[in-house]
Protein backbone atom coordinates (compact mmCIF):
# COMPACT_ATOMS: atom_id res chain seq x y z
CA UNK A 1 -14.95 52.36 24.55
CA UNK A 2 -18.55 53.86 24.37
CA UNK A 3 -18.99 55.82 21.19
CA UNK A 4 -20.42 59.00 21.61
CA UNK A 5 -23.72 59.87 19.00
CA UNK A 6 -22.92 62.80 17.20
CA UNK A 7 -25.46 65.86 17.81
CA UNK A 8 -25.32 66.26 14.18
CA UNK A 9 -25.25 62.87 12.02
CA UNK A 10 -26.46 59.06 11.14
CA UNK A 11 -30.38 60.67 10.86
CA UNK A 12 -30.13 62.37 7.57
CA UNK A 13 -30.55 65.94 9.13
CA UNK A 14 -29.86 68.82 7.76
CA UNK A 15 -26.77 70.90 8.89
CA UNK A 16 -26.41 75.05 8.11
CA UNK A 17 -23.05 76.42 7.33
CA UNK A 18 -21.29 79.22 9.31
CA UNK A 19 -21.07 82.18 8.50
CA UNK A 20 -20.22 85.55 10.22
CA UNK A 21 -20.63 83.18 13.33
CA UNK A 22 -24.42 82.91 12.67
CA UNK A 23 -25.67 78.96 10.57
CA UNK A 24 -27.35 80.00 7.42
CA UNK A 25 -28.54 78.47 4.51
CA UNK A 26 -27.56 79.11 0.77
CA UNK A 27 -28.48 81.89 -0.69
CA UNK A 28 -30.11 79.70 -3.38
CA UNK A 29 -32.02 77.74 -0.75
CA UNK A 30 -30.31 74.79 -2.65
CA UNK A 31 -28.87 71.84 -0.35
CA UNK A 32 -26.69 68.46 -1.20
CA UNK A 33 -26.74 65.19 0.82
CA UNK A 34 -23.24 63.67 2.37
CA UNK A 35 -23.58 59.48 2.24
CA UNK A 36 -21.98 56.84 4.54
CA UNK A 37 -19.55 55.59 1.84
CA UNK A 38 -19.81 52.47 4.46
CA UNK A 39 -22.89 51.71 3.82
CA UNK A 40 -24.72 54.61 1.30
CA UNK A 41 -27.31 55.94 3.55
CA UNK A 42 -27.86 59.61 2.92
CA UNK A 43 -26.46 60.89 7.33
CA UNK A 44 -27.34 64.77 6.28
CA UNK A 45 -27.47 67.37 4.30
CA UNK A 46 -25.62 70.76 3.77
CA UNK A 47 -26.18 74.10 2.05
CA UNK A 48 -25.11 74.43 -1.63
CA UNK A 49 -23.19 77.21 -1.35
CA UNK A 50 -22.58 79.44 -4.27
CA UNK A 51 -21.25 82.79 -5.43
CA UNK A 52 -23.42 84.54 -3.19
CA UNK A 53 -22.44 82.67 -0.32
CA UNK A 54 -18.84 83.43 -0.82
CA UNK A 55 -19.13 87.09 -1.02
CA UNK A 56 -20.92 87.06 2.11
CA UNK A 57 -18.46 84.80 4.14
CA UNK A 58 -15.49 87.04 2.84
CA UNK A 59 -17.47 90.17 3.66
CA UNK A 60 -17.85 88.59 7.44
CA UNK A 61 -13.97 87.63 7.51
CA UNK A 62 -12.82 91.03 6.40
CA UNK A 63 -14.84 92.90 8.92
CA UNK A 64 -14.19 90.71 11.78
CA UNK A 65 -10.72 91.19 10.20
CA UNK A 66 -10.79 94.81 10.89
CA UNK A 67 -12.71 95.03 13.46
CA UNK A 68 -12.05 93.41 17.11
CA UNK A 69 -10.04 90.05 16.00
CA UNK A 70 -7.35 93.09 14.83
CA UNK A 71 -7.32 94.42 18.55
CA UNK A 72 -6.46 90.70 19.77
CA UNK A 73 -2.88 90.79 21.71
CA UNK A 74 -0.52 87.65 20.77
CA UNK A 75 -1.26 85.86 24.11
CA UNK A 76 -5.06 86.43 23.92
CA UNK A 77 -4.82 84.46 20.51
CA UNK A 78 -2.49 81.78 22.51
CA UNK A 79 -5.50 81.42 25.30
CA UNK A 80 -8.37 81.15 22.47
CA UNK A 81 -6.14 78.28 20.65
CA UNK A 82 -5.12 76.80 23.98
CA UNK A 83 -9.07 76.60 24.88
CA UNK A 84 -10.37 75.41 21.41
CA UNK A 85 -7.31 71.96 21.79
CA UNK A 86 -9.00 71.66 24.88
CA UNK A 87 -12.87 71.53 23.45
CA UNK A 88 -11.31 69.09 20.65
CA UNK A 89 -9.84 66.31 23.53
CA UNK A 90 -13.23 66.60 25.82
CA UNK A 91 -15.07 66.40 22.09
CA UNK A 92 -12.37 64.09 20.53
CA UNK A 93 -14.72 60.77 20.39
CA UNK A 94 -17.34 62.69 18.52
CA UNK A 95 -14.96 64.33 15.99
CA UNK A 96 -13.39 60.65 15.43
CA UNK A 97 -17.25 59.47 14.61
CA UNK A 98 -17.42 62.20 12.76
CA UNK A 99 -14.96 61.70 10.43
CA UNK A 100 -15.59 57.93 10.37
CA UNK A 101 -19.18 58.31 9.46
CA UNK A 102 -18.66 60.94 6.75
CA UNK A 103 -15.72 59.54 5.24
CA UNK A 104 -15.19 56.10 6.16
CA UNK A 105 -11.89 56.40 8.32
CA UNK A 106 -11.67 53.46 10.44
CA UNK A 107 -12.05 54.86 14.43
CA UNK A 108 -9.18 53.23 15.32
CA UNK A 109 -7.40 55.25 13.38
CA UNK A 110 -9.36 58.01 14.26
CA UNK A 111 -8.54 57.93 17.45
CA UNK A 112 -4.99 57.77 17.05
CA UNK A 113 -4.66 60.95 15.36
CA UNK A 114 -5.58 62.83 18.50
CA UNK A 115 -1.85 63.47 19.47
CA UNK A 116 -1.27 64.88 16.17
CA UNK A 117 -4.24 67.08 16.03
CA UNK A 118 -4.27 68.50 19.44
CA UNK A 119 -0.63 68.94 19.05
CA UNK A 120 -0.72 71.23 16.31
CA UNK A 121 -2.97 73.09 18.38
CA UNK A 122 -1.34 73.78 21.21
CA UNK A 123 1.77 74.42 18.91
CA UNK A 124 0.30 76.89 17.06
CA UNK A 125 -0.66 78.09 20.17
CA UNK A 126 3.23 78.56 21.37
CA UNK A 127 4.15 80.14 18.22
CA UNK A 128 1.26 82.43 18.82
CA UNK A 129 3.52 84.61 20.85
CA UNK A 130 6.67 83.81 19.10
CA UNK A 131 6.25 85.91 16.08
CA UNK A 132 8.66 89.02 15.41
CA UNK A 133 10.62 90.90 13.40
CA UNK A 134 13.92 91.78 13.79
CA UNK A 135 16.50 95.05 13.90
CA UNK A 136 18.60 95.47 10.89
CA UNK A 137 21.78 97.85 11.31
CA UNK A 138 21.44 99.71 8.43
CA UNK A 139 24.24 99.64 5.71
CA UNK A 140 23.77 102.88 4.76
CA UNK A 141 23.67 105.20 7.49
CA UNK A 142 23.99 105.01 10.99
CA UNK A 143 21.45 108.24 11.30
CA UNK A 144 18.57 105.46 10.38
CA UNK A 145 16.87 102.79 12.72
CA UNK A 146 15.27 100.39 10.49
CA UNK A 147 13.30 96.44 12.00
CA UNK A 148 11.35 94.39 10.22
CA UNK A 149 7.40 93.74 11.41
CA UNK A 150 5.47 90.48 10.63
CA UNK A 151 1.65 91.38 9.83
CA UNK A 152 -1.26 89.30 9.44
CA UNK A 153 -1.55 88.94 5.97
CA UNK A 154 -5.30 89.08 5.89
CA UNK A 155 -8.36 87.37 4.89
CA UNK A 156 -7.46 83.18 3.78
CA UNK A 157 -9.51 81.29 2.00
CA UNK A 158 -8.77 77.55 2.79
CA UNK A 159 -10.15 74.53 0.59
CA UNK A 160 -9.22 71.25 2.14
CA UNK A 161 -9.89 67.99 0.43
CA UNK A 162 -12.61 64.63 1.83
CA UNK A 163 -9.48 62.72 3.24
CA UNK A 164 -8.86 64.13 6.21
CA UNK A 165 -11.23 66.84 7.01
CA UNK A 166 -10.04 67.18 11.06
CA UNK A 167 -6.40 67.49 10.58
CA UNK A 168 -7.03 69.50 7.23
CA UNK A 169 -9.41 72.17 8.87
CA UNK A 170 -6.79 71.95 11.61
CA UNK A 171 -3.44 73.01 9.30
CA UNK A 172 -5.63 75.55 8.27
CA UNK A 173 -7.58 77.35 10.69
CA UNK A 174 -4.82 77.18 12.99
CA UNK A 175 -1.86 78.74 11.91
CA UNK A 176 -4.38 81.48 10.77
CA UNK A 177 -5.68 82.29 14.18
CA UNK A 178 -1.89 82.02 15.25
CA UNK A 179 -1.25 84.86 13.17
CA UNK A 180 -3.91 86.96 13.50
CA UNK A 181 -6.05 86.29 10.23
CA UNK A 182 -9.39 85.44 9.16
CA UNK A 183 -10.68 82.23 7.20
CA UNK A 184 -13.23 80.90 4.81
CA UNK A 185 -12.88 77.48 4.42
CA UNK A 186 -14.74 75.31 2.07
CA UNK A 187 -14.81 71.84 2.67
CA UNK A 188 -15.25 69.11 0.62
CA UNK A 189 -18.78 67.96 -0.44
CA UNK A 190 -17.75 64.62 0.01
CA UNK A 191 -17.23 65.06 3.69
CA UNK A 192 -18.41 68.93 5.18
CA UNK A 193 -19.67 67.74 8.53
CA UNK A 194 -16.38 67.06 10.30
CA UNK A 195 -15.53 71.59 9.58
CA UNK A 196 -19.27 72.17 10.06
CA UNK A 197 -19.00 70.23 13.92
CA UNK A 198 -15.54 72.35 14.21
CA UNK A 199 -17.42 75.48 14.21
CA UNK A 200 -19.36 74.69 16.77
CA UNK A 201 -16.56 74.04 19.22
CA UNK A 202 -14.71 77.43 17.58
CA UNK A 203 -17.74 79.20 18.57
CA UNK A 204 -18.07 77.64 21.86
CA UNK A 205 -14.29 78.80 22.26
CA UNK A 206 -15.11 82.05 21.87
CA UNK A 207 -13.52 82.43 18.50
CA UNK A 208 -15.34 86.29 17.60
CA UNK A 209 -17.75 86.09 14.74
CA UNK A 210 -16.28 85.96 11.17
CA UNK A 211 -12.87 85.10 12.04
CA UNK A 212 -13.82 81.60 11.07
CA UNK A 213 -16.16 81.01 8.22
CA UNK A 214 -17.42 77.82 7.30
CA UNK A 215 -19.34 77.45 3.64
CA UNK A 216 -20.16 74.19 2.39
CA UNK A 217 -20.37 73.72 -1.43
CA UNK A 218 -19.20 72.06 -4.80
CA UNK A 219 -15.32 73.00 -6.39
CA UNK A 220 -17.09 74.38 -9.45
CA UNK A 221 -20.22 76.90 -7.13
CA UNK A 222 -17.87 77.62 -4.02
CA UNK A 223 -14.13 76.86 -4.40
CA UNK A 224 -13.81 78.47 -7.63
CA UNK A 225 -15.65 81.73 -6.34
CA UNK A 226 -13.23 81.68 -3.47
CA UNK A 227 -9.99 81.28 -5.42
CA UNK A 228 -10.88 84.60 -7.78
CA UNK A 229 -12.05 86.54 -5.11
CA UNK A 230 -10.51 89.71 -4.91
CA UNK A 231 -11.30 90.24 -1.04
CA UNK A 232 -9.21 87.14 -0.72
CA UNK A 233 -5.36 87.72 0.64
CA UNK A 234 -4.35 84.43 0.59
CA UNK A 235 -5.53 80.31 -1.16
CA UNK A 236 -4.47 77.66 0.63
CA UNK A 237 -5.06 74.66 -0.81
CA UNK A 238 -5.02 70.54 -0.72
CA UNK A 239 -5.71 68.83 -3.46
CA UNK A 240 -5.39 67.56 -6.98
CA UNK A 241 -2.67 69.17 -9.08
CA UNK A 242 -4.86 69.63 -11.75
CA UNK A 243 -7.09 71.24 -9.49
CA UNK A 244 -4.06 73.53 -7.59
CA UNK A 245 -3.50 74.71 -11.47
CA UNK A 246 -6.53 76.00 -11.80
CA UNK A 247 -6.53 77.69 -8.63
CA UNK A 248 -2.87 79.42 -9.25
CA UNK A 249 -4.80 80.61 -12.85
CA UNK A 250 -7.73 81.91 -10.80
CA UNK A 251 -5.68 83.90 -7.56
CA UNK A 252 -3.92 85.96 -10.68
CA UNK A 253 -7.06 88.64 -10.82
CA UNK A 254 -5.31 90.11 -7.64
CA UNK A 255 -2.23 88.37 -7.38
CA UNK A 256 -3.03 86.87 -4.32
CA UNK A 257 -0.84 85.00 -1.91
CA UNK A 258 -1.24 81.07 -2.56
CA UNK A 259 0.12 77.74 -1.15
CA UNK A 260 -0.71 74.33 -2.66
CA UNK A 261 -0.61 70.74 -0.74
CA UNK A 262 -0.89 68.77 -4.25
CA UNK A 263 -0.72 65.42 -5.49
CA UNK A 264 2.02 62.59 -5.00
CA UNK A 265 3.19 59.22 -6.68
CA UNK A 266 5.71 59.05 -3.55
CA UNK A 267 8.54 55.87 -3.82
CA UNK A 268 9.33 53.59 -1.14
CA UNK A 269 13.01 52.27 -1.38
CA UNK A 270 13.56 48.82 0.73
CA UNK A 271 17.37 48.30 0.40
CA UNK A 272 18.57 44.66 0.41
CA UNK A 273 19.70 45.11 4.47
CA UNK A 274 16.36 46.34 5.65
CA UNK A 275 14.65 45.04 8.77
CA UNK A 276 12.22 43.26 6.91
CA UNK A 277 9.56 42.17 9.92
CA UNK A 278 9.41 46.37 10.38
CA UNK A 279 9.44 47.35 6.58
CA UNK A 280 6.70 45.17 5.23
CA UNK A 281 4.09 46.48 7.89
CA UNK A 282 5.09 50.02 7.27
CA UNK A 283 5.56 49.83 3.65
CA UNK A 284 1.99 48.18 3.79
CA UNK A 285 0.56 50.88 5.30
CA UNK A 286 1.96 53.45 3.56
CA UNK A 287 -0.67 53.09 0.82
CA UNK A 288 -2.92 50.90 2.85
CA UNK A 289 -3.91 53.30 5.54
CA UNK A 290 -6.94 55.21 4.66
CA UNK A 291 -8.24 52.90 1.87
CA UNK A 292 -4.86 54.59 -0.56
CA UNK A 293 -6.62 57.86 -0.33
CA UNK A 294 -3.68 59.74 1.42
CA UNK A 295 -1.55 62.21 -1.04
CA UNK A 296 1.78 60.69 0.93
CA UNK A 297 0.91 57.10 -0.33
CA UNK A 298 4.12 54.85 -1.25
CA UNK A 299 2.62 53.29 -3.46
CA UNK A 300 6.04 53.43 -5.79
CA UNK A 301 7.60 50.19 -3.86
CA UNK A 302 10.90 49.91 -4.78
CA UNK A 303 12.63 46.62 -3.67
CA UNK A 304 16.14 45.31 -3.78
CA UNK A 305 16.07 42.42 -6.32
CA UNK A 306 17.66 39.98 -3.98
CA UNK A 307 14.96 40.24 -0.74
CA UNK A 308 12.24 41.25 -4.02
CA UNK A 309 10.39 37.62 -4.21
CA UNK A 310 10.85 37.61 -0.50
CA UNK A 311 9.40 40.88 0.61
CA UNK A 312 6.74 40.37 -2.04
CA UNK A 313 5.30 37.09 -0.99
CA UNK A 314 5.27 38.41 2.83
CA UNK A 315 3.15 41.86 1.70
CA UNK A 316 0.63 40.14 0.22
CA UNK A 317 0.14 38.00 2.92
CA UNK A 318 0.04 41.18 5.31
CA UNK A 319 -2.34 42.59 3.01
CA UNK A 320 -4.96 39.61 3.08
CA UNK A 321 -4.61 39.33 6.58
CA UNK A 322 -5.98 43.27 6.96
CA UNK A 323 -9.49 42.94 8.43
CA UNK A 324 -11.68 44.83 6.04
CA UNK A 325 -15.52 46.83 7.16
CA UNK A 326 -17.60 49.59 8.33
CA UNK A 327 -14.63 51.63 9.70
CA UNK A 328 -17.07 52.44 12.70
CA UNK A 329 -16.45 48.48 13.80
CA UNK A 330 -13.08 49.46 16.25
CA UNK A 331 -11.53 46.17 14.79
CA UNK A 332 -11.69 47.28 11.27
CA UNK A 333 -8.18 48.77 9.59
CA UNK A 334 -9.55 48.87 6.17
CA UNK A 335 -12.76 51.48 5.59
CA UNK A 336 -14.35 51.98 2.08
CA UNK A 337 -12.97 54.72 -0.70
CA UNK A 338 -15.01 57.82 -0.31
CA UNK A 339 -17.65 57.87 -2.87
CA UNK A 340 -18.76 55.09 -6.14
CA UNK A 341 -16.77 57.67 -8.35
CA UNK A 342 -13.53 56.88 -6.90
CA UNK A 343 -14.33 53.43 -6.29
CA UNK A 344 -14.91 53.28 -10.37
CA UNK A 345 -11.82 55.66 -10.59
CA UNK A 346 -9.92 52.60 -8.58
CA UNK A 347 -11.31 49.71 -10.57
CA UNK A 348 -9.68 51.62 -13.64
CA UNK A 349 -6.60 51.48 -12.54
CA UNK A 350 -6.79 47.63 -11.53
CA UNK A 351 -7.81 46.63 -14.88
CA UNK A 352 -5.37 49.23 -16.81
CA UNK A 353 -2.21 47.14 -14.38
CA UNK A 354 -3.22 43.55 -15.28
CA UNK A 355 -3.62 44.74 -19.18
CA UNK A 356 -0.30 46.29 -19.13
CA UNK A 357 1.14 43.06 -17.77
CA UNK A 358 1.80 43.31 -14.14
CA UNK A 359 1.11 40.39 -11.97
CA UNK A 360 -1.56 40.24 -9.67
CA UNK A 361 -0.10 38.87 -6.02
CA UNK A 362 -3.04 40.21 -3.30
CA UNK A 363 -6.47 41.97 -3.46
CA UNK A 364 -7.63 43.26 -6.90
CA UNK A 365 -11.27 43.04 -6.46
CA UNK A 366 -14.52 45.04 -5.21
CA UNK A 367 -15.66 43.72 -2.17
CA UNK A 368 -19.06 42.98 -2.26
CA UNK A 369 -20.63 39.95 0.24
CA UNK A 370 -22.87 40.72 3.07
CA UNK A 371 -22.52 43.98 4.79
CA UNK A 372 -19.68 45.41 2.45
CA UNK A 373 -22.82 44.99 -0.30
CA UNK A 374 -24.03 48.67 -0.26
CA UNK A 375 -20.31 50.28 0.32
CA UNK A 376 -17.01 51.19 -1.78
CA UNK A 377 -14.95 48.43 -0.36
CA UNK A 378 -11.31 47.50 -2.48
CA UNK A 379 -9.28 44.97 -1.21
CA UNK A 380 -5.37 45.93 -0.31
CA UNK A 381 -3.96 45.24 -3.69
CA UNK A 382 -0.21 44.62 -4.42
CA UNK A 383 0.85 44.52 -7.92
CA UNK A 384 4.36 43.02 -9.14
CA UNK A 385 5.90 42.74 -12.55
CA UNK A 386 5.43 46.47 -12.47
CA UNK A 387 7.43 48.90 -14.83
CA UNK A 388 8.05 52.44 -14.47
CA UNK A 389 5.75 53.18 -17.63
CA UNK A 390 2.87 51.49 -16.49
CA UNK A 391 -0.57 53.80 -15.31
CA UNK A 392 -0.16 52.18 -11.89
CA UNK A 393 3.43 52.95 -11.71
CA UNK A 394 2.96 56.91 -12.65
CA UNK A 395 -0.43 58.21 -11.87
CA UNK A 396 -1.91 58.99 -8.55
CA UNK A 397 -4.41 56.05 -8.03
CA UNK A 398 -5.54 57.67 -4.72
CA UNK A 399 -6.96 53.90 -3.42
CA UNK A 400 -5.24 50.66 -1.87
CA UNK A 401 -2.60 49.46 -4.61
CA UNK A 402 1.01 48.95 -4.38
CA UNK A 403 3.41 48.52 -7.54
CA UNK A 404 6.02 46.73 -6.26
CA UNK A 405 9.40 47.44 -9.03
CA UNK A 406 13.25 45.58 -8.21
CA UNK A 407 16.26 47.37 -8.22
CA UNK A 408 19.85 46.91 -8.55
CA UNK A 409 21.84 49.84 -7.18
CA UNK A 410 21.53 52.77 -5.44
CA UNK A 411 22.62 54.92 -8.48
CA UNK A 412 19.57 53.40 -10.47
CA UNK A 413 16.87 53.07 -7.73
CA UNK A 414 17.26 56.99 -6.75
CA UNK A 415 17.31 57.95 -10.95
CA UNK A 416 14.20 56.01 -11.07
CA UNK A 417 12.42 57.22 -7.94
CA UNK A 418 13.14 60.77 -9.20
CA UNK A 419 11.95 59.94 -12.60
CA UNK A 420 8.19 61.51 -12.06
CA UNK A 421 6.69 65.04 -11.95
CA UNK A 422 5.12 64.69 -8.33
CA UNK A 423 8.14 65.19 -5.46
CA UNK A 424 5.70 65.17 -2.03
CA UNK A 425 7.55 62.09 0.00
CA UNK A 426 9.74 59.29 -0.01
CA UNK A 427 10.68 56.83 2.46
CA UNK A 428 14.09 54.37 2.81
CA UNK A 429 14.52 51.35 4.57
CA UNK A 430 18.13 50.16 5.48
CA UNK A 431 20.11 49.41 8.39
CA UNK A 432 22.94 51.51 7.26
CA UNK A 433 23.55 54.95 8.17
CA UNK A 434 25.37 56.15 5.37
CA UNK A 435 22.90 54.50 3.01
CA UNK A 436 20.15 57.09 5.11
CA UNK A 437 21.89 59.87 4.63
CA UNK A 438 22.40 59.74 0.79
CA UNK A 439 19.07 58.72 -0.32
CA UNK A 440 17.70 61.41 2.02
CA UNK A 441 19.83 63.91 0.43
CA UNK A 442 19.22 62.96 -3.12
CA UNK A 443 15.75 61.87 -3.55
CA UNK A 444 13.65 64.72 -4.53
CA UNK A 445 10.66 65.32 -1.79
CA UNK A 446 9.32 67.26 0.56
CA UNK A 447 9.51 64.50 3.54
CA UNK A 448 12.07 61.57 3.50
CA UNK A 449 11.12 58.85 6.20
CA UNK A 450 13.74 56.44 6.98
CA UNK A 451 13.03 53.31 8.71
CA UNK A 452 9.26 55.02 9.47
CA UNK A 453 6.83 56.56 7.52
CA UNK A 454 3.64 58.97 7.90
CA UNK A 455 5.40 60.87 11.18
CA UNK A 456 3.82 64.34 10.64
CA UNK A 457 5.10 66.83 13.42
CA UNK A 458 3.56 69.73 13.95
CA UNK A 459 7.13 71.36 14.53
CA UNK A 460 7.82 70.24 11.43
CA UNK A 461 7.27 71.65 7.36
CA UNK A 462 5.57 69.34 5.31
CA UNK A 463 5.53 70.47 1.50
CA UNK A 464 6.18 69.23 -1.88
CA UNK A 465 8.64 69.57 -4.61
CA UNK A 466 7.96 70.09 -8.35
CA UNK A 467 4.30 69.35 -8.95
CA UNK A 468 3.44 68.41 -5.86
CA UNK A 469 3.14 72.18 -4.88
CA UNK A 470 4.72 74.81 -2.96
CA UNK A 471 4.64 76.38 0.45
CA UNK A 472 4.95 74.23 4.08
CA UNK A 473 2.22 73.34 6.63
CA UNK A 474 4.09 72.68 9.83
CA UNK A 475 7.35 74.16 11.55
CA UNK A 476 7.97 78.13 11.58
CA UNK A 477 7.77 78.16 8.12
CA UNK A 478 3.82 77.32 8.34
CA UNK A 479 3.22 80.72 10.34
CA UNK A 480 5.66 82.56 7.39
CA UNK A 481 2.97 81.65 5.06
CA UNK A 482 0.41 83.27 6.66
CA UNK A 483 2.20 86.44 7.15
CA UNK A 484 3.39 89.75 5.50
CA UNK A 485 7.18 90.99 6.35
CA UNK A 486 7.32 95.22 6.33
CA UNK A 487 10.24 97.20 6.55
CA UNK A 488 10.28 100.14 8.76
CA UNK A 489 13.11 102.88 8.42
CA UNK A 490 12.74 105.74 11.19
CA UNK A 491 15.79 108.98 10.83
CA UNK A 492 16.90 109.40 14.08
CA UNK A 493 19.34 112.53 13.86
């Protein structure tokens, strides 16, 4: 396949942001550069938005808030949504290069997202015109008509993380425009270009000015300024937990609504019946798939002690035999980590398991010969001889590394897999149905795969538990969170 050139990167130009559906700079004239964490070259740079910026993006959202977006009829929002899926599959190959480029996802898997991303277009389109209230026979007098009305709740400020910036813009902006609100969403600084190349086909849409805002900046200058503002309706956010903390702190100047995609240190149970020649490519690339840095990781692998050596010994053979590069390369299934920060960050954590005692089996190491020289290359990395009080074991690593931990029984595996303050997914392997069903009902996360894992679907909520945050992206429950329920009560006699 013939990769399309981006209009917008590999030259080191410099991109605006969007704002009030006009591409201006920072207030501060300031700018940062994004780097091919491939290979380090410096493929743009962006405004450094701060303060200023923010005020000014709000001020276009609540306007166009207001103004004509407000006057927008449920199936006129279906036919904008319908057209922008439409721009994203004839512009697909240059989002997937994109996101490659600026954040080192290989473009195989890129391109595989498409379904996925176009999906939840064209299903936030159909719930577009599938939002209502309801009539309520009122328990107090019959003289009284009383229905419910769902309402836009407003302006939404939206901070998505450097992992995924497509489908994250995507869960975002589109349940918003479903709805009827406005956004300002502030990408990360690690990767802005993907939401910045977004605009342009929301523009070209026909998406009315200030409905969607675009403002590229640090956590500290932008995100922070967005959180507290007091324009602001409604946070969404993915991201750290530490991070979703201090946003929760910062929406209490005006109590504002707030949902939080957080952290995970998600388990992966392989029961002692599992198809193994399914579970060890899955489980592998449950942590292996975007370099580790996906929240959902499994990188919690719980095995049943008698298929343990077993399923061991055949992961890290899957994981050496992963071809490793420049995720551009359409052969490549490992990319780099995002930045020399979290490739240090990474490094920690591979030193911290072998001097708590776990045993080495696959990867370990910075890759560093030829071409992978100048990038933040890890190999896949399976530990064993892990316990459940080792680093590796409890803190989000957010990079290629699997602790692989045996188990005995069911009673014990599903005590231990519970035993952590994160509660975003889990995933089972077994042949038996029963088996399914229990550790589906009594493992505490948001999503429970079984026999699968990563199947996101659009018509379906995706959410943590405990500190892996609150509120769902997906299903009906996606468009709740972006609305406001009134009551109406009209006297009739």
């Amino acid at each position: 396949m013939t990769i399309a050139q981006p209009r917008h990167l590999l030259d080191g130009s410099h991109r605006r942001m969007f704002i009030g559906g006009a591409w201006v700079e920072a207030a501060s004239g300031q700018i940062m550069e994004t780097r091919n964490p491939a290979t380090g070259v410096v493929i743009a740079t962006v405004p450094r938005a701060g303060k200023k910026d923010i005020e000014r993006a709000v001020a276009a959202a609540r306007n166009a808030f207001d103004g004509p977006w407000s006057r927008f009829k449920p199936h006129e929002r279906q036919k904008l949504l319908l057209k922008i899926a439409d721009l994203f599959e004839r512009h697909w190959e240059e989002i997937c290069v994109s996101d490659t480029t600026d954040m080192g996802l290989p473009i195989a898997r890129a391109r595989g997202n498409a379904n996925r991303v176009l999906g939840m277009l064209r299903y936030y389109a159909g719930m577009a015109t599938a939002l209502h209230g309801q009539t309520v026979e009122n328990s107090l007098s019959g003289d009284i008509v009383s229905y419910t009305r769902k309402e836009p709740v407003g302006v939404v400020g939206a901070i998505i993380p450097w992992n995924a910036p497509t489908a994250a813009s995507v869960w975002k902006i589109g349940p918003a425009l479903a709805t009827g609100c406005t956004v300002v969403l502030k990408p990360s600084e690690e990767a802005p270009l993907t939401p910045l190349l977004i605009a342009e086909l929301m523009a070209e849409a026909g998406v009315p000015d200030g409905v969607v805002n675009i403002v590229t900046g640090t956590g500290a200058e932008a995100g922070a300024p967005l959180a507290e503002h007091m324009g602001v309706d409604k946070i969404v956010f993915t991201g750290s937990t530490a991070t979703g903390q201090s946003i929760v702190r910062a929406s209490a100047g005006n109590l504002k609504r707030v949902s939080l995609e957080l952290g995970g240190k998600s388990p992966v149970i392989v029961c002692a019946d599992a198809d193994l020649e399914r579970a060890v490519p899955v489980a592998a690339m449950s942590v292996f798939a975007n370099s580790g840095q996906i929240c959902i990781a499994g990188s919690r692998l719980f095995v049943a002690r008698s298929i343990h050596d077993e399923f061991v010994a055949r992961l890290a053979a899957y994981a050496g035999a992963l071809r490793i590069g420049n995720g551009i390369d359409p052969e490549t299934e490992i990319g780099p980590l995002i930045s020399p920060r979290q490739l240090q960050r990474v490094e920690g954590y591979l030193r911290a398991g072998s001097e708590e005692g776990a045993r080495l089996v696959a990867g370990g190491t910075r890759l560093s010969d030829g071409a992978l020289a100048a990038g933040n290359f890890v190999a896949p990395t399976v530990f064993a001889g892990v316990s459940d009080t080792m680093r590796i074991a409890r803190e989000e690593i957010f990079g290629p590394v699997i602790s692989a931990l045996p188990f005995d029984t069911l009673d014990e595996v599903v005590r231990r897999a519970n035993d952590t303050p994160y509660g975003l997914a889990a995933g089972v392997f077994t042949r038996d149905l029963a088996t399914a069903h229990q550790l589906s009902r009594r493992l505490q996360a948001g999503s429970v795969w079984v026999n699968t894992y990563h199947a996101i679907d659009p018509a379906m909520p995706f959410g943590g538990y405990k500190m892996s945050g609150y509120g769902r992206e997906g299903g009906a429950e996606h468009l709740d969170e972006y609305l406001n329920t009134k009551g109406v009560f009209i006297r009739i006699d």
